[in-house]
C-alpha atoms as a PDB file:
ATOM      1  CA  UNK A   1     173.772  71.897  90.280  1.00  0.00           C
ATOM      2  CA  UNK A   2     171.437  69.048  90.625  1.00  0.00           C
ATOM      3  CA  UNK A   3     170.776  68.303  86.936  1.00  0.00           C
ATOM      4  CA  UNK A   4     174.884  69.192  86.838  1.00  0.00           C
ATOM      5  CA  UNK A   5     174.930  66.104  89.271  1.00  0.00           C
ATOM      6  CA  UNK A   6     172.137  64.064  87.559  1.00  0.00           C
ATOM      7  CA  UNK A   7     173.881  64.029  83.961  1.00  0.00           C
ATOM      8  CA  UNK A   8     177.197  63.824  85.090  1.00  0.00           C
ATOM      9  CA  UNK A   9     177.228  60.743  87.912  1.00  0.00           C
ATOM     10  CA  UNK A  10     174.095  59.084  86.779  1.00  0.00           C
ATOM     11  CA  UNK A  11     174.196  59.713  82.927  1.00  0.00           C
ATOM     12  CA  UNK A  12     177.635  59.096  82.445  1.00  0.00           C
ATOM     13  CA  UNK A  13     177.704  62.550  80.184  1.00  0.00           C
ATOM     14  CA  UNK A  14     180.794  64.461  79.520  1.00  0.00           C
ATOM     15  CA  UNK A  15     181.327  67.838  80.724  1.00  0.00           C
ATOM     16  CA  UNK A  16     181.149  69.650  77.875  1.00  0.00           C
ATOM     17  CA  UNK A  17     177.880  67.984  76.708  1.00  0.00           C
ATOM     18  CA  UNK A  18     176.335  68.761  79.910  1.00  0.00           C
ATOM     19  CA  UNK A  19     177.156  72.869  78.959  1.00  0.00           C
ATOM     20  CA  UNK A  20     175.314  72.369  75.877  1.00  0.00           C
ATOM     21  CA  UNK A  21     172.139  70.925  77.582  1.00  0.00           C
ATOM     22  CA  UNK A  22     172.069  73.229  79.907  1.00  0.00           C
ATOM     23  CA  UNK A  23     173.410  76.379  77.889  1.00  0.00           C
ATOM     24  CA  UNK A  24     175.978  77.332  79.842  1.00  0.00           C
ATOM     25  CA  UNK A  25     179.621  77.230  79.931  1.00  0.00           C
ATOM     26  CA  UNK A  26     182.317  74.310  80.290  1.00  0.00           C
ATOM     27  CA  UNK A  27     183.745  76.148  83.261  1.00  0.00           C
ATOM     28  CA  UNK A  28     180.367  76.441  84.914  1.00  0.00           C
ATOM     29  CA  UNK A  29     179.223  72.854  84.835  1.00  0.00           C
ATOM     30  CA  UNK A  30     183.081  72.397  86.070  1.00  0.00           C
ATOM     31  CA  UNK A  31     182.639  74.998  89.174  1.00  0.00           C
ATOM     32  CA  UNK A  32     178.766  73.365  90.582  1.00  0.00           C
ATOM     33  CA  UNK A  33     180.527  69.588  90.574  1.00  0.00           C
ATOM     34  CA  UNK A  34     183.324  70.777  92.442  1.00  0.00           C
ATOM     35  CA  UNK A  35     180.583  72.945  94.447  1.00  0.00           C
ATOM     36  CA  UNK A  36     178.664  70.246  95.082  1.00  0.00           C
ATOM     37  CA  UNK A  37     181.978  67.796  96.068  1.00  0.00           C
ATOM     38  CA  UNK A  38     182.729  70.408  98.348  1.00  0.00           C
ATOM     39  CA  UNK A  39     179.131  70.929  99.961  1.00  0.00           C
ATOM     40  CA  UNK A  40     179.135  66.909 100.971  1.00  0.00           C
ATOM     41  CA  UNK A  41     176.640  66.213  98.123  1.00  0.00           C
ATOM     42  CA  UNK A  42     178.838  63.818  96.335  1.00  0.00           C
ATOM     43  CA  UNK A  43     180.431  61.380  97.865  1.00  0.00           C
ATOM     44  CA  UNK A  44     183.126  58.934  96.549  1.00  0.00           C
ATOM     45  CA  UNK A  45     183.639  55.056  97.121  1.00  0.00           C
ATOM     46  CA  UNK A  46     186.377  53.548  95.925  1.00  0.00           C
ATOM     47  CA  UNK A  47     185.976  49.941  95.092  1.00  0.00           C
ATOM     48  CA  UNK A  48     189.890  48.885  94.725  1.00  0.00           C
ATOM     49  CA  UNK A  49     190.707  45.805  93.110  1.00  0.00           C
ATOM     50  CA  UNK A  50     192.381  43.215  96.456  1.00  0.00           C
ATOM     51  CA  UNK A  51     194.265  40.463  95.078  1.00  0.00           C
ATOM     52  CA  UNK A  52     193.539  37.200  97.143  1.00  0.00           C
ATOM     53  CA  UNK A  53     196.324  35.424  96.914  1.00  0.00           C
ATOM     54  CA  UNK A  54     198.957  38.115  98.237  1.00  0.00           C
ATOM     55  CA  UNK A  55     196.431  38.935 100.801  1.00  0.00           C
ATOM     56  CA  UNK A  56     196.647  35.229 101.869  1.00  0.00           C
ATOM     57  CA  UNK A  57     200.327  34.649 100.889  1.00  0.00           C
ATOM     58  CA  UNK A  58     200.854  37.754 103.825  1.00  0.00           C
ATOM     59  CA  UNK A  59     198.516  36.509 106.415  1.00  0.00           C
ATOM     60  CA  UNK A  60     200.164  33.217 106.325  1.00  0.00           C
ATOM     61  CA  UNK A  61     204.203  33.993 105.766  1.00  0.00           C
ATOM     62  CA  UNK A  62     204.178  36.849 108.729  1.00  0.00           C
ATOM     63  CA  UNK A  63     201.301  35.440 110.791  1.00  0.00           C
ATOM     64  CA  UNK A  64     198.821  38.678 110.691  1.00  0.00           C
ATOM     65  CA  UNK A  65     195.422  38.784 111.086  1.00  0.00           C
ATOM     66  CA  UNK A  66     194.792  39.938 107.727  1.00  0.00           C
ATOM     67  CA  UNK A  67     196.355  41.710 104.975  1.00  0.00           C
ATOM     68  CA  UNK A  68     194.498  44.307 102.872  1.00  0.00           C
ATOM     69  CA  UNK A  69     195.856  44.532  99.291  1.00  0.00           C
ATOM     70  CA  UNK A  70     195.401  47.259  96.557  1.00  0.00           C
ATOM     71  CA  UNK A  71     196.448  47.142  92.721  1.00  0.00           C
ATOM     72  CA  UNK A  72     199.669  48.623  91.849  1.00  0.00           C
ATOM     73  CA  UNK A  73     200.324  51.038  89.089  1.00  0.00           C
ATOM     74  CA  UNK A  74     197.021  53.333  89.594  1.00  0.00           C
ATOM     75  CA  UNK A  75     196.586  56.910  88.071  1.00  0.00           C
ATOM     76  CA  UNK A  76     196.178  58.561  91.570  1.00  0.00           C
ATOM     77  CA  UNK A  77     198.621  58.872  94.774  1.00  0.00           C
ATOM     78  CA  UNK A  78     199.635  55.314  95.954  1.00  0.00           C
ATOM     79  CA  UNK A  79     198.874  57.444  99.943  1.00  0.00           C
ATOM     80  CA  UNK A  80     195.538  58.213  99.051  1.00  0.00           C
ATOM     81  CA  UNK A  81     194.650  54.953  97.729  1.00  0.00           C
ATOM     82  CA  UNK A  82     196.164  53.058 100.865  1.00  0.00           C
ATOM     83  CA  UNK A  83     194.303  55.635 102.724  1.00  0.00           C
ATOM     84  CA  UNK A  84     191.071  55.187 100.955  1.00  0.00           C
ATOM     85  CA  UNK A  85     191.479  51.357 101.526  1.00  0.00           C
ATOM     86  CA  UNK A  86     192.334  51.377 105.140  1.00  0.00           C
ATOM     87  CA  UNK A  87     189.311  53.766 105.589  1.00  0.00           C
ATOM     88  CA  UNK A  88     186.984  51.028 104.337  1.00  0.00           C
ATOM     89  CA  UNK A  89     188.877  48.076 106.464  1.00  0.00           C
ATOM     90  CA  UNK A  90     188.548  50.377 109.535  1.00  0.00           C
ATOM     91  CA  UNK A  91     184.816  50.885 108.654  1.00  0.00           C
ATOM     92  CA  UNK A  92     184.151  47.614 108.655  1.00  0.00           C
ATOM     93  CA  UNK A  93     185.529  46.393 112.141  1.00  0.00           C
ATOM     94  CA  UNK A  94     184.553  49.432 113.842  1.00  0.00           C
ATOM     95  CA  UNK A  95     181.680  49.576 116.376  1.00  0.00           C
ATOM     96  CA  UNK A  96     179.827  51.642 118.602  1.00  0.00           C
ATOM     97  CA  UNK A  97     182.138  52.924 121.828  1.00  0.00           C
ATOM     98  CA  UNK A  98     185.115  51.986 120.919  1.00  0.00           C
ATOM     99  CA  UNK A  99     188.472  53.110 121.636  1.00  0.00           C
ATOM    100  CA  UNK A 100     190.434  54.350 118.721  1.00  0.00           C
ATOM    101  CA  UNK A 101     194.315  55.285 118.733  1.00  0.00           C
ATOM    102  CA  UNK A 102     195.812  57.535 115.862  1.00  0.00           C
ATOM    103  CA  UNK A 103     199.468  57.360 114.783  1.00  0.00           C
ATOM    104  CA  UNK A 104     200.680  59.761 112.180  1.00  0.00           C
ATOM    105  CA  UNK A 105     202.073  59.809 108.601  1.00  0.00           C
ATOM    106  CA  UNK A 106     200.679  61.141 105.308  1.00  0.00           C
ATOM    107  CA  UNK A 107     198.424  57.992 104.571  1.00  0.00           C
ATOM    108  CA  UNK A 108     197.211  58.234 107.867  1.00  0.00           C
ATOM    109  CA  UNK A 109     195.867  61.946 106.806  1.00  0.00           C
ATOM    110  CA  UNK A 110     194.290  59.801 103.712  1.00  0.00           C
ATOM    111  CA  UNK A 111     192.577  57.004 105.493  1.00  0.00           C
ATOM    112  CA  UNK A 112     191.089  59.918 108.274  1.00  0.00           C
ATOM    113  CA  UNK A 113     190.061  61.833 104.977  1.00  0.00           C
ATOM    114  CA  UNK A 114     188.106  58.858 103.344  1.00  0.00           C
ATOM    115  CA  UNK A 115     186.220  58.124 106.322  1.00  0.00           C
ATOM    116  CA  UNK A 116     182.222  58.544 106.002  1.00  0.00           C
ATOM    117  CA  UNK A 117     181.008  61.014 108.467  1.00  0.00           C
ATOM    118  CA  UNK A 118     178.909  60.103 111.326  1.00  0.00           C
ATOM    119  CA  UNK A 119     179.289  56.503 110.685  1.00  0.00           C
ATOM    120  CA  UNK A 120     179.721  55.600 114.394  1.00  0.00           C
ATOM    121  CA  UNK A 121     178.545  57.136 117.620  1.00  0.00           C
ATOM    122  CA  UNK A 122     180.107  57.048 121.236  1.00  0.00           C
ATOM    123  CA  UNK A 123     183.960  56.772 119.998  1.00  0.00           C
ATOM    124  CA  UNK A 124     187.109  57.555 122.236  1.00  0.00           C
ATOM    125  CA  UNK A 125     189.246  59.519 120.245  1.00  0.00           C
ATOM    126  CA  UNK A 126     193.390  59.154 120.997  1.00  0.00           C
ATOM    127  CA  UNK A 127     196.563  60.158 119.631  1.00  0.00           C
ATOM    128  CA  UNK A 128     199.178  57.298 120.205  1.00  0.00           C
ATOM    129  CA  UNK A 129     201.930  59.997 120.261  1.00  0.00           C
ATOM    130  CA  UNK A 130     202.652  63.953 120.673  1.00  0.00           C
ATOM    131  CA  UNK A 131     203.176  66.028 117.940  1.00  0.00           C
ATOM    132  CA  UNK A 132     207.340  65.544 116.684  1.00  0.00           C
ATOM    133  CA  UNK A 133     207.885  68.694 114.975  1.00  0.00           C
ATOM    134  CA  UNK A 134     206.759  72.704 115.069  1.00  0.00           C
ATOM    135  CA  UNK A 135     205.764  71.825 111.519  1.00  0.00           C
ATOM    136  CA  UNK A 136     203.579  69.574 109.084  1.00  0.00           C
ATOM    137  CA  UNK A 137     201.141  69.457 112.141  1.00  0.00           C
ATOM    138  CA  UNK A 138     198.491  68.451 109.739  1.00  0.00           C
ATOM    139  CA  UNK A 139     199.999  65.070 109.728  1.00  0.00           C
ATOM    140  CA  UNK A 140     200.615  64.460 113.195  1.00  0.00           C
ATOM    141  CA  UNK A 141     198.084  62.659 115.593  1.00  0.00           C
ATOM    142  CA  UNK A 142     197.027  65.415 117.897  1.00  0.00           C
ATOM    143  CA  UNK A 143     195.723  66.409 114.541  1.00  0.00           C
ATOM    144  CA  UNK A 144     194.536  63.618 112.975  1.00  0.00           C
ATOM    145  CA  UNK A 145     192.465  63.016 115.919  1.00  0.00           C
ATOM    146  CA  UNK A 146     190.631  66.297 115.640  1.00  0.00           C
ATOM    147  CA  UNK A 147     190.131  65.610 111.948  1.00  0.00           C
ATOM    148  CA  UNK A 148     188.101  62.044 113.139  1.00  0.00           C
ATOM    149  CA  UNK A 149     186.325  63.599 115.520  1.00  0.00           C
ATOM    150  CA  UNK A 150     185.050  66.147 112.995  1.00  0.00           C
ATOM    151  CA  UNK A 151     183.890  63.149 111.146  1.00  0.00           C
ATOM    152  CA  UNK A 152     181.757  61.680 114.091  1.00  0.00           C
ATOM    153  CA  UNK A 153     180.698  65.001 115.693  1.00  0.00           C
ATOM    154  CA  UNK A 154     178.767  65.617 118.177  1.00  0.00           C
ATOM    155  CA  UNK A 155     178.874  61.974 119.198  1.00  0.00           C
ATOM    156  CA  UNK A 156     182.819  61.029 119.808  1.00  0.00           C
ATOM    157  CA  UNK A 157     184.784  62.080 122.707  1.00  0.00           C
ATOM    158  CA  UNK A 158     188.721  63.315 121.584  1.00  0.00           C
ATOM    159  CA  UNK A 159     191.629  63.762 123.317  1.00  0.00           C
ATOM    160  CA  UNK A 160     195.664  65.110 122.878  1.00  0.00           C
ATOM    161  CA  UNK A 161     198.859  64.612 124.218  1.00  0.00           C
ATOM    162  CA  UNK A 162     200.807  67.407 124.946  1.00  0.00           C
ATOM    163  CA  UNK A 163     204.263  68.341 122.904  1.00  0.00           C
ATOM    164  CA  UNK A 164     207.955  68.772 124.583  1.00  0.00           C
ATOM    165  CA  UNK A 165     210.186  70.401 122.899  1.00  0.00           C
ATOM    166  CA  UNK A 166     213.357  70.035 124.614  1.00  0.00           C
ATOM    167  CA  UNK A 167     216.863  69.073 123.687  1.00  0.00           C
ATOM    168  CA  UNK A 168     218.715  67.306 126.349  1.00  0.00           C
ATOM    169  CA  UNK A 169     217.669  64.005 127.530  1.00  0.00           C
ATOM    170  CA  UNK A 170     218.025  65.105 131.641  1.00  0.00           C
ATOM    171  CA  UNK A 171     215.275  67.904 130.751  1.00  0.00           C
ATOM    172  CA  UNK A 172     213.022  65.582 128.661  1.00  0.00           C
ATOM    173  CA  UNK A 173     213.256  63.166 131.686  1.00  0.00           C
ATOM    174  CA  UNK A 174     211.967  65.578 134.277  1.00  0.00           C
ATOM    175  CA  UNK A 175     209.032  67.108 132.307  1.00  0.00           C
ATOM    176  CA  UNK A 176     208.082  63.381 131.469  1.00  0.00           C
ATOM    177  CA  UNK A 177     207.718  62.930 135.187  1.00  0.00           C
ATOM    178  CA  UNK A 178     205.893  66.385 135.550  1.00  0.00           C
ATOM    179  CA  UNK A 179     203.261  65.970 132.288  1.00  0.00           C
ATOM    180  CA  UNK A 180     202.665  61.776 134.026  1.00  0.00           C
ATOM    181  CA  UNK A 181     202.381  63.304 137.434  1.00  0.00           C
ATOM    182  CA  UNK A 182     199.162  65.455 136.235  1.00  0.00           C
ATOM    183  CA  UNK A 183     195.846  62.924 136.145  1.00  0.00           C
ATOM    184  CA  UNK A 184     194.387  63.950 133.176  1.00  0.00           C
ATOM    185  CA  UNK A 185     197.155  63.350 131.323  1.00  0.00           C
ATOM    186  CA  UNK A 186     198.394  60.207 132.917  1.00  0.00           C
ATOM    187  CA  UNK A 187     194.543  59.453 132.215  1.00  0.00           C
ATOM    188  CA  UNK A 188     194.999  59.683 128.514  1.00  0.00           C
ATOM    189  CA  UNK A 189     198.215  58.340 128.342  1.00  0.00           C
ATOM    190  CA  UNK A 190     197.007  55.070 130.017  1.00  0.00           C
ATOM    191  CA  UNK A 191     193.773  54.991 128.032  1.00  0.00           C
ATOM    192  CA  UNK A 192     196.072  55.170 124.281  1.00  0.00           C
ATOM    193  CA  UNK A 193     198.072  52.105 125.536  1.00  0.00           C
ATOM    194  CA  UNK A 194     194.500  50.007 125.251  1.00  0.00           C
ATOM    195  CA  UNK A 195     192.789  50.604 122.211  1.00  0.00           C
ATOM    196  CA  UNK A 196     190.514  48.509 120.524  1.00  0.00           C
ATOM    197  CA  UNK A 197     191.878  49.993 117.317  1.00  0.00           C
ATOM    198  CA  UNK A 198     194.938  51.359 116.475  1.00  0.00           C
ATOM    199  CA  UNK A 199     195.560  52.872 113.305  1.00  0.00           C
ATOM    200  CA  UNK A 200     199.420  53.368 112.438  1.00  0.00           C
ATOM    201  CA  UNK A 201     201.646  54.216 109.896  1.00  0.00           C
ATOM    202  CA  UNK A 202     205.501  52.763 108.963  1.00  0.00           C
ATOM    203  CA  UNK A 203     208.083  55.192 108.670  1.00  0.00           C
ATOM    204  CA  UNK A 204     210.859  54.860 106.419  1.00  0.00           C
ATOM    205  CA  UNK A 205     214.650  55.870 106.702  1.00  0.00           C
ATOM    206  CA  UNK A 206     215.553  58.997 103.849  1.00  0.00           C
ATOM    207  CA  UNK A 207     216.137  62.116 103.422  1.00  0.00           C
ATOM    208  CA  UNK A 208     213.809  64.388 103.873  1.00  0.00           C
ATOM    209  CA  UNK A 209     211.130  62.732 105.385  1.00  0.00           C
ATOM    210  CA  UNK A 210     208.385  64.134 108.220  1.00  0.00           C
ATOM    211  CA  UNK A 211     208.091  62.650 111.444  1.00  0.00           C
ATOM    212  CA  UNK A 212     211.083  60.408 112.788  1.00  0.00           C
ATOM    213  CA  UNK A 213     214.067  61.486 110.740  1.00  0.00           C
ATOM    214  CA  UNK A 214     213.317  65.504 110.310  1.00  0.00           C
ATOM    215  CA  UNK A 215     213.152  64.671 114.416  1.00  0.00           C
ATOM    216  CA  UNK A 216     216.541  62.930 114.660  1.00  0.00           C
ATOM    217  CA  UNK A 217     218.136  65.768 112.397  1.00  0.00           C
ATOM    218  CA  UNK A 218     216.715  67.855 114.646  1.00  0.00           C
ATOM    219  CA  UNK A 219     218.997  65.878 117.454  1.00  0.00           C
ATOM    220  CA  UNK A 220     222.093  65.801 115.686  1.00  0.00           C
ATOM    221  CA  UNK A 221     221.239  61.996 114.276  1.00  0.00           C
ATOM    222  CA  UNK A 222     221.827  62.616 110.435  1.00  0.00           C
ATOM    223  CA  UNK A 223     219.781  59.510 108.081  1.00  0.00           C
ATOM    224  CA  UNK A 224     223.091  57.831 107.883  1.00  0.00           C
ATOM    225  CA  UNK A 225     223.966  57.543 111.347  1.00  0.00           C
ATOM    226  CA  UNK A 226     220.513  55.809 111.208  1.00  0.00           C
ATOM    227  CA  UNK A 227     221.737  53.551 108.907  1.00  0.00           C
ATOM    228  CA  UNK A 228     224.452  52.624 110.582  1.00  0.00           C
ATOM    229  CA  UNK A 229     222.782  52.169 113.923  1.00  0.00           C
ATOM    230  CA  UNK A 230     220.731  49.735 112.120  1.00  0.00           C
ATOM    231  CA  UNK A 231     217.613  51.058 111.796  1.00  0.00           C
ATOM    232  CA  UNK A 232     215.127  49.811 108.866  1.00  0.00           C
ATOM    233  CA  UNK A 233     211.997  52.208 109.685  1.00  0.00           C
ATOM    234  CA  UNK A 234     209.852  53.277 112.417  1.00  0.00           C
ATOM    235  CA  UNK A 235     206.498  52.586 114.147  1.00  0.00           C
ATOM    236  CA  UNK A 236     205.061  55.548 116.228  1.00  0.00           C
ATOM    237  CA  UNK A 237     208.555  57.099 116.603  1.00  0.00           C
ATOM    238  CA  UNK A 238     209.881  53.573 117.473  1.00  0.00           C
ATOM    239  CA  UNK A 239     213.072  52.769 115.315  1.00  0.00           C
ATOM    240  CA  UNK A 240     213.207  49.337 114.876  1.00  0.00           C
ATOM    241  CA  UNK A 241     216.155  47.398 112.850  1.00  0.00           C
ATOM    242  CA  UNK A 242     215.435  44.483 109.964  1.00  0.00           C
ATOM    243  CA  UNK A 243     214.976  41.987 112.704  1.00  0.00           C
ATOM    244  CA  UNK A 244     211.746  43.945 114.181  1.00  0.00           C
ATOM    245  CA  UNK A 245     214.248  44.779 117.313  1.00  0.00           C
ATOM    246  CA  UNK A 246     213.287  48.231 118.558  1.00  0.00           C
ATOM    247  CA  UNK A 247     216.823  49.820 118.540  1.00  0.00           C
ATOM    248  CA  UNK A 248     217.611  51.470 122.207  1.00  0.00           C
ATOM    249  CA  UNK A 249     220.649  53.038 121.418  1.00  0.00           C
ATOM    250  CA  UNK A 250     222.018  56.216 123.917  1.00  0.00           C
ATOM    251  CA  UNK A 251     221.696  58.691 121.233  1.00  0.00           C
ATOM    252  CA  UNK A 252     218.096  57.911 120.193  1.00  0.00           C
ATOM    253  CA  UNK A 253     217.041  57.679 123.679  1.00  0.00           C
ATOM    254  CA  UNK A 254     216.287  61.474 123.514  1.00  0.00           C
ATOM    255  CA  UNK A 255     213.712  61.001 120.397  1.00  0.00           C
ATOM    256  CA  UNK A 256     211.905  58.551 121.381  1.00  0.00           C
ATOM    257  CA  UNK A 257     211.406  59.619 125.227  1.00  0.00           C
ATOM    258  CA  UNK A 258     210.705  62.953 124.042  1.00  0.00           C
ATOM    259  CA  UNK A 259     207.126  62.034 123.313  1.00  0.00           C
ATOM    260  CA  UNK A 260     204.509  60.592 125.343  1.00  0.00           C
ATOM    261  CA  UNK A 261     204.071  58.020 122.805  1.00  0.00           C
ATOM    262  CA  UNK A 262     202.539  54.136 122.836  1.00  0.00           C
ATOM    263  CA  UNK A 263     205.762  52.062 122.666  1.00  0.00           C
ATOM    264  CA  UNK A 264     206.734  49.205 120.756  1.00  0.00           C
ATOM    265  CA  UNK A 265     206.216  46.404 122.942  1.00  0.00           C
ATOM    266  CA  UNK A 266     203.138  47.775 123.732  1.00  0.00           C
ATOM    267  CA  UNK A 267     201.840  47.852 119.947  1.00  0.00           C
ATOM    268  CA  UNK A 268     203.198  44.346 119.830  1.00  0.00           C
ATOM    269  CA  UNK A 269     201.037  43.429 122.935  1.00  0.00           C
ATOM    270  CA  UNK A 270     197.964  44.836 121.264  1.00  0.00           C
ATOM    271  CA  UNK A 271     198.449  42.747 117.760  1.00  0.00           C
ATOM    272  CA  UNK A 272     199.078  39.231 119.956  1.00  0.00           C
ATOM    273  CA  UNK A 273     195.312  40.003 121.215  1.00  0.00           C
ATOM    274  CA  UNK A 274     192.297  38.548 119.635  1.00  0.00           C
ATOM    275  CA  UNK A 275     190.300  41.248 120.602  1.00  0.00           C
ATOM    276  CA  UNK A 276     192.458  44.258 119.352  1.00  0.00           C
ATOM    277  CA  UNK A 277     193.556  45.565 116.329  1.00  0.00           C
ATOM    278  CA  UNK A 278     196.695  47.302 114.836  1.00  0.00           C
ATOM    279  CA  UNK A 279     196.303  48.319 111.696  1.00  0.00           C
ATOM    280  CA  UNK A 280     199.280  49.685 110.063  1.00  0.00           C
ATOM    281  CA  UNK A 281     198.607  51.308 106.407  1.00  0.00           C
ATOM    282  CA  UNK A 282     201.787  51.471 104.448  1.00  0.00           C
ATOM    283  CA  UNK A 283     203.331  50.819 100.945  1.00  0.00           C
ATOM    284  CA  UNK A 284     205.798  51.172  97.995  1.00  0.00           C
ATOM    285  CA  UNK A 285     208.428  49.462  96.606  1.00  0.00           C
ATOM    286  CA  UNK A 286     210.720  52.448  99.176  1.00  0.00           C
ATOM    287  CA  UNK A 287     209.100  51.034 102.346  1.00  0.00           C
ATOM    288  CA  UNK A 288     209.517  47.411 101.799  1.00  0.00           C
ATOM    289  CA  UNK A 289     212.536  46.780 104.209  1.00  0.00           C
ATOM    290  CA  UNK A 290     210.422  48.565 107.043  1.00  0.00           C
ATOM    291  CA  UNK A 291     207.827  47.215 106.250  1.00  0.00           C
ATOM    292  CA  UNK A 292     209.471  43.670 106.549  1.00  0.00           C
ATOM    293  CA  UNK A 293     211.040  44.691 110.061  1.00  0.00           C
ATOM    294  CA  UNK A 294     207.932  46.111 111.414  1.00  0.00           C
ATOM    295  CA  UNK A 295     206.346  42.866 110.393  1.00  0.00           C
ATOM    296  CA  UNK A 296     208.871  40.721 111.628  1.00  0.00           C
ATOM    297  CA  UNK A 297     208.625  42.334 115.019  1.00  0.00           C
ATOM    298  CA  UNK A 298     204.938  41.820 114.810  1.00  0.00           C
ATOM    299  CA  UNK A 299     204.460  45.249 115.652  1.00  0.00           C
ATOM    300  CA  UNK A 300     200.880  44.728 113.921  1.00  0.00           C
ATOM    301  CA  UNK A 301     198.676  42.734 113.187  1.00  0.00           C
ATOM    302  CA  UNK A 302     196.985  43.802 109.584  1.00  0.00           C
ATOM    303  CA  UNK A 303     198.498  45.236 106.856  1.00  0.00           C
ATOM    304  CA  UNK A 304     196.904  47.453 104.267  1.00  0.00           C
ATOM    305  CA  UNK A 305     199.861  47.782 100.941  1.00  0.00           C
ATOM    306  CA  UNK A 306     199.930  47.270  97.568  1.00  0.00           C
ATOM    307  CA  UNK A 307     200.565  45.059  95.291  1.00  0.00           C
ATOM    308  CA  UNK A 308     204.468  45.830  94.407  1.00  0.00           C
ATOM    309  CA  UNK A 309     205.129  45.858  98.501  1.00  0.00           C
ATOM    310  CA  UNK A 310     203.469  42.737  98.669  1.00  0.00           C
ATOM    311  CA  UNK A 311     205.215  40.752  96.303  1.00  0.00           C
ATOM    312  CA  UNK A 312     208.278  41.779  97.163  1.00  0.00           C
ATOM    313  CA  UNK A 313     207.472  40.833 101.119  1.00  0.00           C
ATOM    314  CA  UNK A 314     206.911  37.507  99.822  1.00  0.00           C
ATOM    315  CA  UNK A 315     209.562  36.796  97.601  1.00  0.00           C
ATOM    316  CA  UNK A 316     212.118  35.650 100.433  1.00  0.00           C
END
């Protein structure tokens, strides 16, 4: 496995090649480097290409912090890439005992996947939401938490908010009351509203999308009814319209009390602080109207996209 490793990373030598040296087959060197990828002995950095001037062009049209940009048009999946850049962002405003918030969302699995293990010691691991659904629970943030504190093990301390899965809004009420009422959860709850870092995905409004909508189909509140209520995307299970208005109408009331989640004007009091970051990872050419409403609400206060979001952000 080690010469395997030796001729393939360092050598630059092709696969085949490397059988021939070694007299053995094509589909053995092929098994010990995906052996060894999966045994932690290879590790891969992505170095993405940024391009400045979006990056600036963002940070000074929507007033953020900083903006994260990644080339457009690469061979692999646009999530993973986002995920793999947000990773290294994260990585490099990080410290020792901080307190770290998890939304949920497919790039969010990415960027939890990319990150280096034991990189950090002392963390405070929480999920800025319950879990939404009874399924895709590897994308939620109950999850995603457990995943980073696998990363960080035995030095991180993790937490979860518990799930209600209930229908009518009088119900959802009272075992809000009930789940707040008991310390340790009111503990955690409280503790997710102030993270030094929260790391969030943007939701948009289609068909058959996880999280938010499969939730509001769940309710009775088909995509189009969305659309016609105004609603551009959502933050943490926070439907907001193209203005960056989080939109409180009667019959979303019951989706987005159903959770024990961070709220929107909370994430917008986070990303006015100096001191705190919200760091929403999101892109494609599909997300750019929430991606424009979420930043017009300021809901964050970094961005990590690509380069066809970007310039399309900037071209009003």
């Amino acid at each position: 496995m080690v010469q395997c490793l030796e001729l393939y990373y360092k050598q630059g030598r092709s696969q085949k090649d490397i059988a021939v040296a070694l007299g053995v087959s094509a589909a053995t060197v092929s098994r010990l480097l995906k052996r060894a990828m999966d045994d932690g002995l290879v590790r891969v950095e992505l170095d993405l290409p940024r391009t400045e001037e979006l990056e600036t062009g963002l940070v000074r049209t929507y007033g953020l912090r900083e903006a994260v940009v990644v080339a457009s048009g690469g061979r692999g999946d646009l999530r993973a890439e986002l995920g793999a850049a947000a990773a290294d962002y994260f990585e490099k405003i990080a410290e020792n005992g901080m307190r770290i918030g998890l939304s949920c969302g497919f790039t969010l699995y990415h960027t939890i996947h990319s990150l280096r293990e034991r990189r950090f010691r002392d963390l405070a691991l929480y999920p800025l939401s319950g879990e939404s659904t009874l399924k895709l629970v590897d994308i939620f943030a109950n999850t995603l938490v457990g995943m980073m504190a696998a990363k960080y093990r035995p030095h991180v301390r993790a937490y979860a908010l518990p799930v209600q899965h209930l229908l009518s809004l009088k119900a959802i009420e009272r075992e809000r009351r009930r789940l707040l009422r008991d310390p340790e959860v009111r503990s955690i709850y409280d503790a997710a509203q102030d993270v030094d870092i929260a790391l969030v995905g943007i939701g948009v409004i289609a068909e058959q999308t996880p999280g938010f909508c499969s939730l509001a189909e769940s309710y009775g509140v088909s995509v189009k009814r969305l659309r016609q209520l105004g609603v551009v995307g959502e933050i943490n299970y926070q439907p907001f319209d193209a203005e960056g208005r989080v939109v409180d109408r009667p019959e979303l009331r019951a989706l987005s009390r159903r959770l024990l989640s961070v709220e929107g004007d909370r994430l917008q009091a986070l990303s006015r602080r100096d001191d705190r970051y919200v760091v929403a990872a999101s892109g494609g050419k599909a997300k750019v109207d929430a991606l424009r409403g979420a930043l017009a609400g300021r809901f964050l206060n970094v961005l990590v996209t690509d380069e066809d979001a970007a310039i399309a952000l900037l071209r009003r």
